[in-house]
Protein backbone atom coordinates (compact mmCIF):
# COMPACT_ATOMS: atom_id res chain seq x y z
CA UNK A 1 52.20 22.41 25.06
CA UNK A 2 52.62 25.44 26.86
CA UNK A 3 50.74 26.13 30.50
CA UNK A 4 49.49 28.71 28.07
CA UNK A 5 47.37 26.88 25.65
CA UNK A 6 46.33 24.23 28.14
CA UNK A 7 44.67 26.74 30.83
CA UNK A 8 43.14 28.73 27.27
CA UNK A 9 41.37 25.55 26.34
CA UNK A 10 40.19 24.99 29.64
CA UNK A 11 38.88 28.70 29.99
CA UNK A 12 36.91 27.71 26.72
CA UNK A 13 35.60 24.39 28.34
CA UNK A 14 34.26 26.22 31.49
CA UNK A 15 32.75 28.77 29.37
CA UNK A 16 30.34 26.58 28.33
CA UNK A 17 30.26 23.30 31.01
CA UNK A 18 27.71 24.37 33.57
CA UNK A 19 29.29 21.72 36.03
CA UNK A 20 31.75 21.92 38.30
CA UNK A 21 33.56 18.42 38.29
CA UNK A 22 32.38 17.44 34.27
CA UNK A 23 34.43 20.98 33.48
CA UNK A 24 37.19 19.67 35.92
CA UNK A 25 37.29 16.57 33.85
CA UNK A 26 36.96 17.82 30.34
CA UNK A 27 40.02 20.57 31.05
CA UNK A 28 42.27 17.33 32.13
CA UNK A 29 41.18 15.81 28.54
CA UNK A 30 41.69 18.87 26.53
CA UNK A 31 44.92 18.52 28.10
CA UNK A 32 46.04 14.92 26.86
CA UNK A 33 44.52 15.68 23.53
CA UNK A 34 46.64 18.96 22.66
CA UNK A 35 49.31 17.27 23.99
CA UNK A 36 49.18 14.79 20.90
CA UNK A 37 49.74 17.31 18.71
CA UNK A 38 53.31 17.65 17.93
CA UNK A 39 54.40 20.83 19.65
CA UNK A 40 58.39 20.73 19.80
CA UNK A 41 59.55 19.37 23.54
CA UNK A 42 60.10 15.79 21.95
CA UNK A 43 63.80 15.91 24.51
CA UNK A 44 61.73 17.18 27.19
CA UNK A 45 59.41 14.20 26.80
CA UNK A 46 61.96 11.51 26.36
CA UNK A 47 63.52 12.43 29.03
CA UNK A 48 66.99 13.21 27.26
CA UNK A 49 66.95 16.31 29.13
CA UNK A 50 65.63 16.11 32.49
CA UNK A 51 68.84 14.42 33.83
CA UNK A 52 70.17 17.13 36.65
CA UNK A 53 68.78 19.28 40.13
CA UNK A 54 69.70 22.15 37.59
CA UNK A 55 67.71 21.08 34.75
CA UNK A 56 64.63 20.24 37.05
CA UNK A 57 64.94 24.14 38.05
CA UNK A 58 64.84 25.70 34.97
CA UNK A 59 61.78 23.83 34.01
CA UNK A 60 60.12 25.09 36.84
CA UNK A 61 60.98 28.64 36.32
CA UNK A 62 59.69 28.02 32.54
CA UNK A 63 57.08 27.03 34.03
CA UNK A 64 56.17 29.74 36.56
CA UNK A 65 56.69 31.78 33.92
CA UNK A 66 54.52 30.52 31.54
CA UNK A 67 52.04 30.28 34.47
CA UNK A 68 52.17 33.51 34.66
CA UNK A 69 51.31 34.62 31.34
CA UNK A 70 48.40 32.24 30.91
CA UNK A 71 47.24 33.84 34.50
CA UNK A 72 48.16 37.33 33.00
CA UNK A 73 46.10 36.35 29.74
CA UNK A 74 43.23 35.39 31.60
CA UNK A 75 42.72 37.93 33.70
CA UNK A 76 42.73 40.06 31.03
CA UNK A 77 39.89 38.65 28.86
CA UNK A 78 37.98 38.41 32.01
CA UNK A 79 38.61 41.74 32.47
CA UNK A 80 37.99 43.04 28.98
CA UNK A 81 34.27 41.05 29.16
CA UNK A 82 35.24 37.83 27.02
CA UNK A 83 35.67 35.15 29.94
CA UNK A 84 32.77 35.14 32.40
CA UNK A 85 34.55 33.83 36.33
CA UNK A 86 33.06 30.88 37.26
CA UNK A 87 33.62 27.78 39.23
CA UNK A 88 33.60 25.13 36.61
CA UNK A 89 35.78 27.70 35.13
CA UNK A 90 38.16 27.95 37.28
CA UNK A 91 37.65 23.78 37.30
CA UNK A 92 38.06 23.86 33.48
CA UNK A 93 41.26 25.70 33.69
CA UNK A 94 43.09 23.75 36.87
CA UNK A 95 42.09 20.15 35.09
CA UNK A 96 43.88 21.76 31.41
CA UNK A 97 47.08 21.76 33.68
CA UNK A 98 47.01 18.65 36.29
CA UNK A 99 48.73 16.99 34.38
CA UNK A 100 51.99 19.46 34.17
CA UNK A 101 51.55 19.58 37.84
CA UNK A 102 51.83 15.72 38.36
CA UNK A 103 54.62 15.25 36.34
CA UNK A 104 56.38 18.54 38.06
CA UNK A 105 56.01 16.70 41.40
CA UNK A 106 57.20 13.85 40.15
CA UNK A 107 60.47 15.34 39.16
CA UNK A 108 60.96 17.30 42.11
CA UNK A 109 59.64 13.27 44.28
CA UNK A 110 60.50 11.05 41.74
CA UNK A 111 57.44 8.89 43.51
CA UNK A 112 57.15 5.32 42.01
CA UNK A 113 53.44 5.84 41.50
CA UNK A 114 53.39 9.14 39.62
CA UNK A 115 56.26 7.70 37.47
CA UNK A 116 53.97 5.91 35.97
CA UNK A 117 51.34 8.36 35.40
CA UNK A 118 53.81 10.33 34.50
CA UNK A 119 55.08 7.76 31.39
CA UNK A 120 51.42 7.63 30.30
CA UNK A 121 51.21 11.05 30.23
CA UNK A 122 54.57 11.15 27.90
CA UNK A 123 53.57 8.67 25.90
CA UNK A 124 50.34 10.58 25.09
CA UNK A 125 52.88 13.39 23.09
CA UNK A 126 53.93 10.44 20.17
CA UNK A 127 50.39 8.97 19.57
CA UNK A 128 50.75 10.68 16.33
CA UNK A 129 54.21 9.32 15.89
CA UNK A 130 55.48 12.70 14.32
CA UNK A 131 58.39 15.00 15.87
CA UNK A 132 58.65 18.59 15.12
CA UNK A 133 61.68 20.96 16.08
CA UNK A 134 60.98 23.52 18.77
CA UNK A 135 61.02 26.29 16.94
CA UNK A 136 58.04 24.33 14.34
CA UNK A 137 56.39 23.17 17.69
CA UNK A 138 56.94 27.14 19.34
CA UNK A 139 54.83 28.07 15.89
CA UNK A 140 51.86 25.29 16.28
CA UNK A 141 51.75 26.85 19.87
CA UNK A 142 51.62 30.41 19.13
CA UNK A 143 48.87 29.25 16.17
CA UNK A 144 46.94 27.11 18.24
CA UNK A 145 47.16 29.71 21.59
CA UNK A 146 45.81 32.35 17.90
CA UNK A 147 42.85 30.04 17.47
CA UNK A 148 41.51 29.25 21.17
CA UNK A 149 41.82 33.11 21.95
CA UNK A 150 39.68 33.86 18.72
CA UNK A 151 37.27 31.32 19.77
CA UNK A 152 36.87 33.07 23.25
CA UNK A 153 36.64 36.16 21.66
């Protein structure tokens, strides 16, 4: 999934976890369960992709990117009333996208012990054991980004 949804869901879960570290928690979660929906990076995931110093860049500038947006996004619907600013907000939201962060690192490091986070983390995205195109998975994305904004709202 998308930076995007993950820091969404996490604005949701500090909207409503009082504590700091449980909302830290509960955004890392959030993140490993919407990653088990099929969402469309299946090559991503297998690592069929991520082969080059080339490739490894323009993930990362996807990434900023989408970074950007979900930081552009929330900012807004704190500033339109909808998100209170918090700290086990702000929790909420950084544990939705740890683990995008860890495996980043790990392709920049390509350190022994994230790899295997890292695989865990990947293996997480075929629990369900169904694959989607992107452009299917771009739609479940844009739905479920739909949804967790209504729910804020």
């Amino acid at each position: 999934m998308f930076l995007t949804v993950h820091a969404t869901a996490g604005a949701i879960i500090g909207q409503y976890c009082p504590n700091v570290w449980l909302s830290f928690t509960l955004g890392f979660i959030s993140h490993l369960l919407l990653d088990a929906i099929p969402h469309g990076d299946d090559k991503l995931v297998e690592g069929e992709i991520i082969t080059t110093k080339e490739t490894v860049i323009k993930i990362a500038l996807i990434a900023l990117v989408d970074g950007l947006i979900a930081c552009a996004l929330l900012i807004n619907l704190y500033s339109y009333g909808f998100l209170p600013l918090s700290w086990p907000m702000v929790a909420a939201v950084a544990g939705s996208i740890v683990p995008d962060l860890i495996t980043g690192f790990y392709l920049l490091t390509k350190n022994k012990f994230l790899e295997k986070v890292v695989f865990w983390h990947f293996e997480l995205h075929f629990i369900t054991k169904k694959h989607v195109s992107f452009t299917t998975g771009l739609i479940i994305q844009i739905l479920t980004l739909l949804i967790l904004i209504i729910i804020i709202l």
